[in-house]
PDB file of N, CA and C in Angstrom:
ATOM      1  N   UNK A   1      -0.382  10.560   9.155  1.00  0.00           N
ATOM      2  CA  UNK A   1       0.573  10.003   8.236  1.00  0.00           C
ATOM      3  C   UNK A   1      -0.134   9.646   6.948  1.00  0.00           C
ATOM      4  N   UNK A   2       0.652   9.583   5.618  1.00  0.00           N
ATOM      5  CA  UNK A   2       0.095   9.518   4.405  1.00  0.00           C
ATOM      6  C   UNK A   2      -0.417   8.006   4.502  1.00  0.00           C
ATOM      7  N   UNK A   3      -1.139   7.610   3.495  1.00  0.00           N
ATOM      8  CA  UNK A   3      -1.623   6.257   3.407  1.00  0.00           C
ATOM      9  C   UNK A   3      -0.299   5.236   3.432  1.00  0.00           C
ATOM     10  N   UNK A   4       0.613   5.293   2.417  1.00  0.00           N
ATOM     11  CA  UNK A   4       1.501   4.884   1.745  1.00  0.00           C
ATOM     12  C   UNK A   4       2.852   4.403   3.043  1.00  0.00           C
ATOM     13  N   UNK A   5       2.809   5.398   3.676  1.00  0.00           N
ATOM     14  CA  UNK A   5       4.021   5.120   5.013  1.00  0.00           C
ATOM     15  C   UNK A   5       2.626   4.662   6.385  1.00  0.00           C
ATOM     16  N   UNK A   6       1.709   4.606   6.353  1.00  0.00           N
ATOM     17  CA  UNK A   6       0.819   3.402   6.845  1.00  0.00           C
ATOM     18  C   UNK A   6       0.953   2.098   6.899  1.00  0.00           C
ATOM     19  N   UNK A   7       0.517   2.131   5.675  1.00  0.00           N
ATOM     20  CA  UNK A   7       1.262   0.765   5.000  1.00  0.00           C
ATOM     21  C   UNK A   7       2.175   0.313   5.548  1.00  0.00           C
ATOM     22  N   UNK A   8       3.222   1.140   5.194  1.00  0.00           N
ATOM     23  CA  UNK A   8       4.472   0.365   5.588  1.00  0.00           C
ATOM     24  C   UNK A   8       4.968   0.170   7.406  1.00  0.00           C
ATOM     25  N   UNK A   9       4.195   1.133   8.056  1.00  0.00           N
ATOM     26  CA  UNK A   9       3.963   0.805   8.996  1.00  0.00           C
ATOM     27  C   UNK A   9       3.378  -0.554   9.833  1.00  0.00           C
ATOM     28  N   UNK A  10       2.250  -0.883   9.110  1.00  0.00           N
ATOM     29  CA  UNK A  10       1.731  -1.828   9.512  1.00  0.00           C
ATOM     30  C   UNK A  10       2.136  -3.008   8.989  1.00  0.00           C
ATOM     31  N   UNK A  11       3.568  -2.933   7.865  1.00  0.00           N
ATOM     32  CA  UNK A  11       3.550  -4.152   7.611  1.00  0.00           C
ATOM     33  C   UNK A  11       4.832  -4.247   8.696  1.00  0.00           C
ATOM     34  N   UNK A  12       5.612  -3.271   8.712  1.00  0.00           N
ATOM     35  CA  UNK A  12       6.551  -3.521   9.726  1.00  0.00           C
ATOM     36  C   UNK A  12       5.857  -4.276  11.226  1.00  0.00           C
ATOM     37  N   UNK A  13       5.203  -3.529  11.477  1.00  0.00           N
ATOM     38  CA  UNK A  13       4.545  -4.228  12.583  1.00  0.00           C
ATOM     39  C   UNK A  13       3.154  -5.398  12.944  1.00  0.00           C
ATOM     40  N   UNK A  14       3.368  -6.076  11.847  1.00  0.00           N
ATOM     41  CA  UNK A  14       2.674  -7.008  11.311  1.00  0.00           C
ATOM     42  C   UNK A  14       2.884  -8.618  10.831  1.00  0.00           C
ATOM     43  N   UNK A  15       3.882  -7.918   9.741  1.00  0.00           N
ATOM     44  CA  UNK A  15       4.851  -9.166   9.760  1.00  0.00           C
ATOM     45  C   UNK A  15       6.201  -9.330   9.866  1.00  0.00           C
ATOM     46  N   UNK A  16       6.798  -8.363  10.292  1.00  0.00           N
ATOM     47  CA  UNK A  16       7.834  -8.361  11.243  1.00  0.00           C
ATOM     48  C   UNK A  16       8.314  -8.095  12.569  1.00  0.00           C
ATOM     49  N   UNK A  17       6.856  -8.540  13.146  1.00  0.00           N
ATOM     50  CA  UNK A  17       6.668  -7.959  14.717  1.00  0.00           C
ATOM     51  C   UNK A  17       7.805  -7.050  15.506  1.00  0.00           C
ATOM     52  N   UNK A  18       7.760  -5.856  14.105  1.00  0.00           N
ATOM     53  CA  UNK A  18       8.636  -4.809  14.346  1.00  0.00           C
ATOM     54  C   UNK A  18       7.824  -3.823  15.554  1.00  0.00           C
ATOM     55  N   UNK A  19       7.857  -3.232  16.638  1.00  0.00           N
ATOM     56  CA  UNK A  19       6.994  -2.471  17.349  1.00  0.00           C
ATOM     57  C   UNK A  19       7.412  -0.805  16.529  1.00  0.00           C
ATOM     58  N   UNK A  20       6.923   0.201  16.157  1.00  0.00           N
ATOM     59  CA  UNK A  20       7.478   0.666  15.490  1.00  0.00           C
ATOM     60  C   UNK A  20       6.709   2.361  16.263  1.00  0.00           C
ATOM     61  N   UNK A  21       7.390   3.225  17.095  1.00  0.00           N
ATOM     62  CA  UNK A  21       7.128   4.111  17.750  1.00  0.00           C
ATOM     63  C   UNK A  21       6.565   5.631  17.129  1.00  0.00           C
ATOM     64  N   UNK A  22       5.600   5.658  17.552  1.00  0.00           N
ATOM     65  CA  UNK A  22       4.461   6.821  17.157  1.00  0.00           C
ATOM     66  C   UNK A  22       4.023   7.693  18.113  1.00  0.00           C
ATOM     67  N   UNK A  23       4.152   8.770  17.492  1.00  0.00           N
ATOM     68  CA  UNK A  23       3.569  10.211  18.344  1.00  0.00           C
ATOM     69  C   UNK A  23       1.949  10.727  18.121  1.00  0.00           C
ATOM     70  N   UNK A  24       1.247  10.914  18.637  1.00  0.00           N
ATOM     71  CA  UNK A  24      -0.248  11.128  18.293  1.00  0.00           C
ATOM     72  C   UNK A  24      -0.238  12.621  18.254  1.00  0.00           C
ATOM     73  N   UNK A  25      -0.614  13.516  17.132  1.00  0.00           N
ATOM     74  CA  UNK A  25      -0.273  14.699  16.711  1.00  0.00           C
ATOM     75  C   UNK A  25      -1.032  15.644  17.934  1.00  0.00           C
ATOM     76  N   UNK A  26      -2.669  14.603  17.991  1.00  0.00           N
ATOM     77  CA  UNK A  26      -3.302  15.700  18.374  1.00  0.00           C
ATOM     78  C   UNK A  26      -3.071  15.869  20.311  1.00  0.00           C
ATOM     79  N   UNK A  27      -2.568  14.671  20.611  1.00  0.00           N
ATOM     80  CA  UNK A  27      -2.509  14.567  22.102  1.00  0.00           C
ATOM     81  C   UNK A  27      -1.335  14.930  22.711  1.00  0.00           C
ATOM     82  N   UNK A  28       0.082  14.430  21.720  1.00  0.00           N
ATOM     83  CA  UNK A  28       1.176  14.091  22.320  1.00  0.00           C
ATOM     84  C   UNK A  28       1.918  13.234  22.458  1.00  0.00           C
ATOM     85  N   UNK A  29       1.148  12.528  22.933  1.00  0.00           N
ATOM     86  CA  UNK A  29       1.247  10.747  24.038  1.00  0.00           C
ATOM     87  C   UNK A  29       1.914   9.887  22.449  1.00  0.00           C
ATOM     88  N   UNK A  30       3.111   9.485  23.315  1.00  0.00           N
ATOM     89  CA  UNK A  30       3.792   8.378  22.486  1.00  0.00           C
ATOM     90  C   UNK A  30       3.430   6.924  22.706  1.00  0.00           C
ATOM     91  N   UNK A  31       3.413   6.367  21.522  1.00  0.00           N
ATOM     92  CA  UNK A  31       3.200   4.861  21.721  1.00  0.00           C
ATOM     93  C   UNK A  31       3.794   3.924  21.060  1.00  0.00           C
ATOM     94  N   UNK A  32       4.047   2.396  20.799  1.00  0.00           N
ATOM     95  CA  UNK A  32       4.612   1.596  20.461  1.00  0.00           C
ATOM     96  C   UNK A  32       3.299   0.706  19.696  1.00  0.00           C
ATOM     97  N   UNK A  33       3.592   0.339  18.430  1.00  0.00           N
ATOM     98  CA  UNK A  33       2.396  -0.027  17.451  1.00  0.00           C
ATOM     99  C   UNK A  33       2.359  -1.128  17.844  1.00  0.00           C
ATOM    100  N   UNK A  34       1.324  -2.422  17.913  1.00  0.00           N
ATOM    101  CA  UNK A  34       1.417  -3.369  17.795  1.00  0.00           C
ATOM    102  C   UNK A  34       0.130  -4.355  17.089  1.00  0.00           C
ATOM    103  N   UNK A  35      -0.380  -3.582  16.246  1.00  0.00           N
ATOM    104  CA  UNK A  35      -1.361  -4.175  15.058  1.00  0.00           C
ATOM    105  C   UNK A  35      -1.739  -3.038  14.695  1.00  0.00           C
ATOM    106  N   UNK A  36      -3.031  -3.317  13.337  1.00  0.00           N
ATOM    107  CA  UNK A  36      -3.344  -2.541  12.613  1.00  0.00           C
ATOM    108  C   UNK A  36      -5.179  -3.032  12.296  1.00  0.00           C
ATOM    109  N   UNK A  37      -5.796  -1.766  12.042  1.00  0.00           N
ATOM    110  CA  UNK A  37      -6.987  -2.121  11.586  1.00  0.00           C
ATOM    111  C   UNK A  37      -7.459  -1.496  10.152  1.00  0.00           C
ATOM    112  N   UNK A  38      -6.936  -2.396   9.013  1.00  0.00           N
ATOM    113  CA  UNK A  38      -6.837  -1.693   7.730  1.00  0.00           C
ATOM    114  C   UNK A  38      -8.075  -1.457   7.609  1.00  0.00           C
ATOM    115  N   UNK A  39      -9.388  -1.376   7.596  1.00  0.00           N
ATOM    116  CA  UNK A  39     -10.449  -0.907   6.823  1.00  0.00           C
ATOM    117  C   UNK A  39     -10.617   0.282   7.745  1.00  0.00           C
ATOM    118  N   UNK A  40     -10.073   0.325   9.018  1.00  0.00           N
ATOM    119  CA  UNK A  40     -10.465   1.673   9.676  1.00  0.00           C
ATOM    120  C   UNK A  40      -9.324   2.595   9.441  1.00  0.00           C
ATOM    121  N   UNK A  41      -8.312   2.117   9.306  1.00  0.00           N
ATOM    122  CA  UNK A  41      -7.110   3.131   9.036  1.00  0.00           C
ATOM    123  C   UNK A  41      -6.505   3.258  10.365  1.00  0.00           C
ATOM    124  N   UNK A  42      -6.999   2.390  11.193  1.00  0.00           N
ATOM    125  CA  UNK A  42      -6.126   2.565  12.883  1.00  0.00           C
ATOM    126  C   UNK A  42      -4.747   1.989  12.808  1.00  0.00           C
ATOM    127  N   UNK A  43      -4.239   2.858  13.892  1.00  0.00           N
ATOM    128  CA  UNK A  43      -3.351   1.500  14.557  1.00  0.00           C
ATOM    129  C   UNK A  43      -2.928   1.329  15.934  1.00  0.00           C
ATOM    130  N   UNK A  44      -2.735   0.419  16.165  1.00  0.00           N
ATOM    131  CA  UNK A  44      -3.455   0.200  18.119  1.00  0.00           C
ATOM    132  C   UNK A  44      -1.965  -0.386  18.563  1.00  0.00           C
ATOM    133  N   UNK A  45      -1.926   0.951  19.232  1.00  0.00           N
ATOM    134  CA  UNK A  45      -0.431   1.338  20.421  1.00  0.00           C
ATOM    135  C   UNK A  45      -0.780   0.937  21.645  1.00  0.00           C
ATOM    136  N   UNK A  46       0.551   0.569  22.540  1.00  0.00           N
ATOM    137  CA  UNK A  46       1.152   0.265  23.563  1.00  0.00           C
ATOM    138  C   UNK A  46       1.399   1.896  23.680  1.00  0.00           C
ATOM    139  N   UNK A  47       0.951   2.501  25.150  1.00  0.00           N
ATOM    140  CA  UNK A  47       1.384   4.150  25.225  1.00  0.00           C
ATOM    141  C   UNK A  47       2.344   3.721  26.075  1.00  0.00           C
ATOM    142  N   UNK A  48       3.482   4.750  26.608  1.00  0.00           N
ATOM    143  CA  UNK A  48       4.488   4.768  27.681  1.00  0.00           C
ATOM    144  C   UNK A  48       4.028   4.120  29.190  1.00  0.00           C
ATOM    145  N   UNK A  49       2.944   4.457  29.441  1.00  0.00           N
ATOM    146  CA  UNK A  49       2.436   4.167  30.579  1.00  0.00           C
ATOM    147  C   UNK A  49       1.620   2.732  30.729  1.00  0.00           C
ATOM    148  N   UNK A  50       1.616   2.156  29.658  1.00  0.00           N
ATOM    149  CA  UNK A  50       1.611   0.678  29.772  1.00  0.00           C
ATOM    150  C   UNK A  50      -0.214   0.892  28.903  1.00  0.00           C
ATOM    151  N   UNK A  51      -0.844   1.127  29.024  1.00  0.00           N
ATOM    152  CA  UNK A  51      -2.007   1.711  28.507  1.00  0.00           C
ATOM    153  C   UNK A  51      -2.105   1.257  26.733  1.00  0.00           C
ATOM    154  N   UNK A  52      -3.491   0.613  26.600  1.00  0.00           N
ATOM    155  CA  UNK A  52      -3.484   0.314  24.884  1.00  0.00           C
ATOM    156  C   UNK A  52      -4.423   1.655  24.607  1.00  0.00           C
ATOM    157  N   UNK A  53      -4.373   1.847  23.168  1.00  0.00           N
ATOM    158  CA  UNK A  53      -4.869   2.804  22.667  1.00  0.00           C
ATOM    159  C   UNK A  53      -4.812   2.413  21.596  1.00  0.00           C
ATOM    160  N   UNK A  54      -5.902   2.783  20.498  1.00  0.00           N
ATOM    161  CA  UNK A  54      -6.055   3.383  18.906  1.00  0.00           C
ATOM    162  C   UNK A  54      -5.893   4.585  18.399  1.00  0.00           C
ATOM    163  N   UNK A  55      -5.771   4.821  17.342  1.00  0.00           N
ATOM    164  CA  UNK A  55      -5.035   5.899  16.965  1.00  0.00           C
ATOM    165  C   UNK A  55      -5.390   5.658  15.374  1.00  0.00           C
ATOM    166  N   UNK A  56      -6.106   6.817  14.948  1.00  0.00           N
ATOM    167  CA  UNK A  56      -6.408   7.019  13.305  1.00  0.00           C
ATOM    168  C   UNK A  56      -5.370   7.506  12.810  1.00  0.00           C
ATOM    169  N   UNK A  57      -4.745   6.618  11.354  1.00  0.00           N
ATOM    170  CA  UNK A  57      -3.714   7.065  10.610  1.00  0.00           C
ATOM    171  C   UNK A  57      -3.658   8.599  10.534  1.00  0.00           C
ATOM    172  N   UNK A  58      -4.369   9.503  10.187  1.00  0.00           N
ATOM    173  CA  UNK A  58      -4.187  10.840   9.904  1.00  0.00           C
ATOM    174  C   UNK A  58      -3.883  11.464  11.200  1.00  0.00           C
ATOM    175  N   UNK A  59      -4.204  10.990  12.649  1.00  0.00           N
ATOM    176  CA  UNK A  59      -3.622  11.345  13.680  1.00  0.00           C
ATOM    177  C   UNK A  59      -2.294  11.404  14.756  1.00  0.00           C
ATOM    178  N   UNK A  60      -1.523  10.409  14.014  1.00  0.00           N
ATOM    179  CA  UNK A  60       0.146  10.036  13.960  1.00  0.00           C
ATOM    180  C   UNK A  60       0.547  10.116  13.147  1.00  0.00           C
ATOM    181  N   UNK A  61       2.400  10.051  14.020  1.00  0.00           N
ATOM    182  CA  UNK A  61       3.389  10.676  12.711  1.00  0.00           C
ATOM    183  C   UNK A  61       4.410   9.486  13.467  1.00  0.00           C
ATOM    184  N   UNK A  62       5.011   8.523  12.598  1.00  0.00           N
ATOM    185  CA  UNK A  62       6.402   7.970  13.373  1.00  0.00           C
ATOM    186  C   UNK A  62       7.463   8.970  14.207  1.00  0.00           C
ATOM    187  N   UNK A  63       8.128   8.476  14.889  1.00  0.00           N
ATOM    188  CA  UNK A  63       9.218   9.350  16.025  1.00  0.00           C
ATOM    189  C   UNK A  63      10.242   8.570  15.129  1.00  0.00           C
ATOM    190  N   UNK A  64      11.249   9.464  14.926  1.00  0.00           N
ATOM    191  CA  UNK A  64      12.381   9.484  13.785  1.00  0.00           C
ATOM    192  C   UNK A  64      13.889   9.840  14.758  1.00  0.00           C
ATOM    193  N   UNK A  65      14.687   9.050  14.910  1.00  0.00           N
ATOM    194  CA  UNK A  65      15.632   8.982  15.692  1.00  0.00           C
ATOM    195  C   UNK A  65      16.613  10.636  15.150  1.00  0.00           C
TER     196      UNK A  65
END
């Protein structure tokens, strides 16, 4: 994902403890955001299977209803 919808990602899920659902391009595996690590560009999902994970911005894309 671009820098810019990052952002806005992480503010959704930051300060609007919005959980905000992401697909990881290179794996598949969907997850549910629930912080961010701005100097690394992460952001660290809840996967389906209950499982935490990180995930580099350029490696997700939001899931779009």
């Amino acid at each position: 994902m671009k820098e810019q919808h990052y952002q806005q990602v992480c503010y959704r899920t930051e300060q609007r403890d919005e959980g905000v659902v992401l697909k990881n391009l290179k794996t598949g595996e969907k997850g549910v955001s629930f912080g961010c690590t701005l100097a690394g560009e992460t952001v660290q999902v809840r996967l389906e299977n209950g499982e935490l994970d990180s995930w580099e911005r350029k490696e997700c894309s939001e899931m779009t209803h």
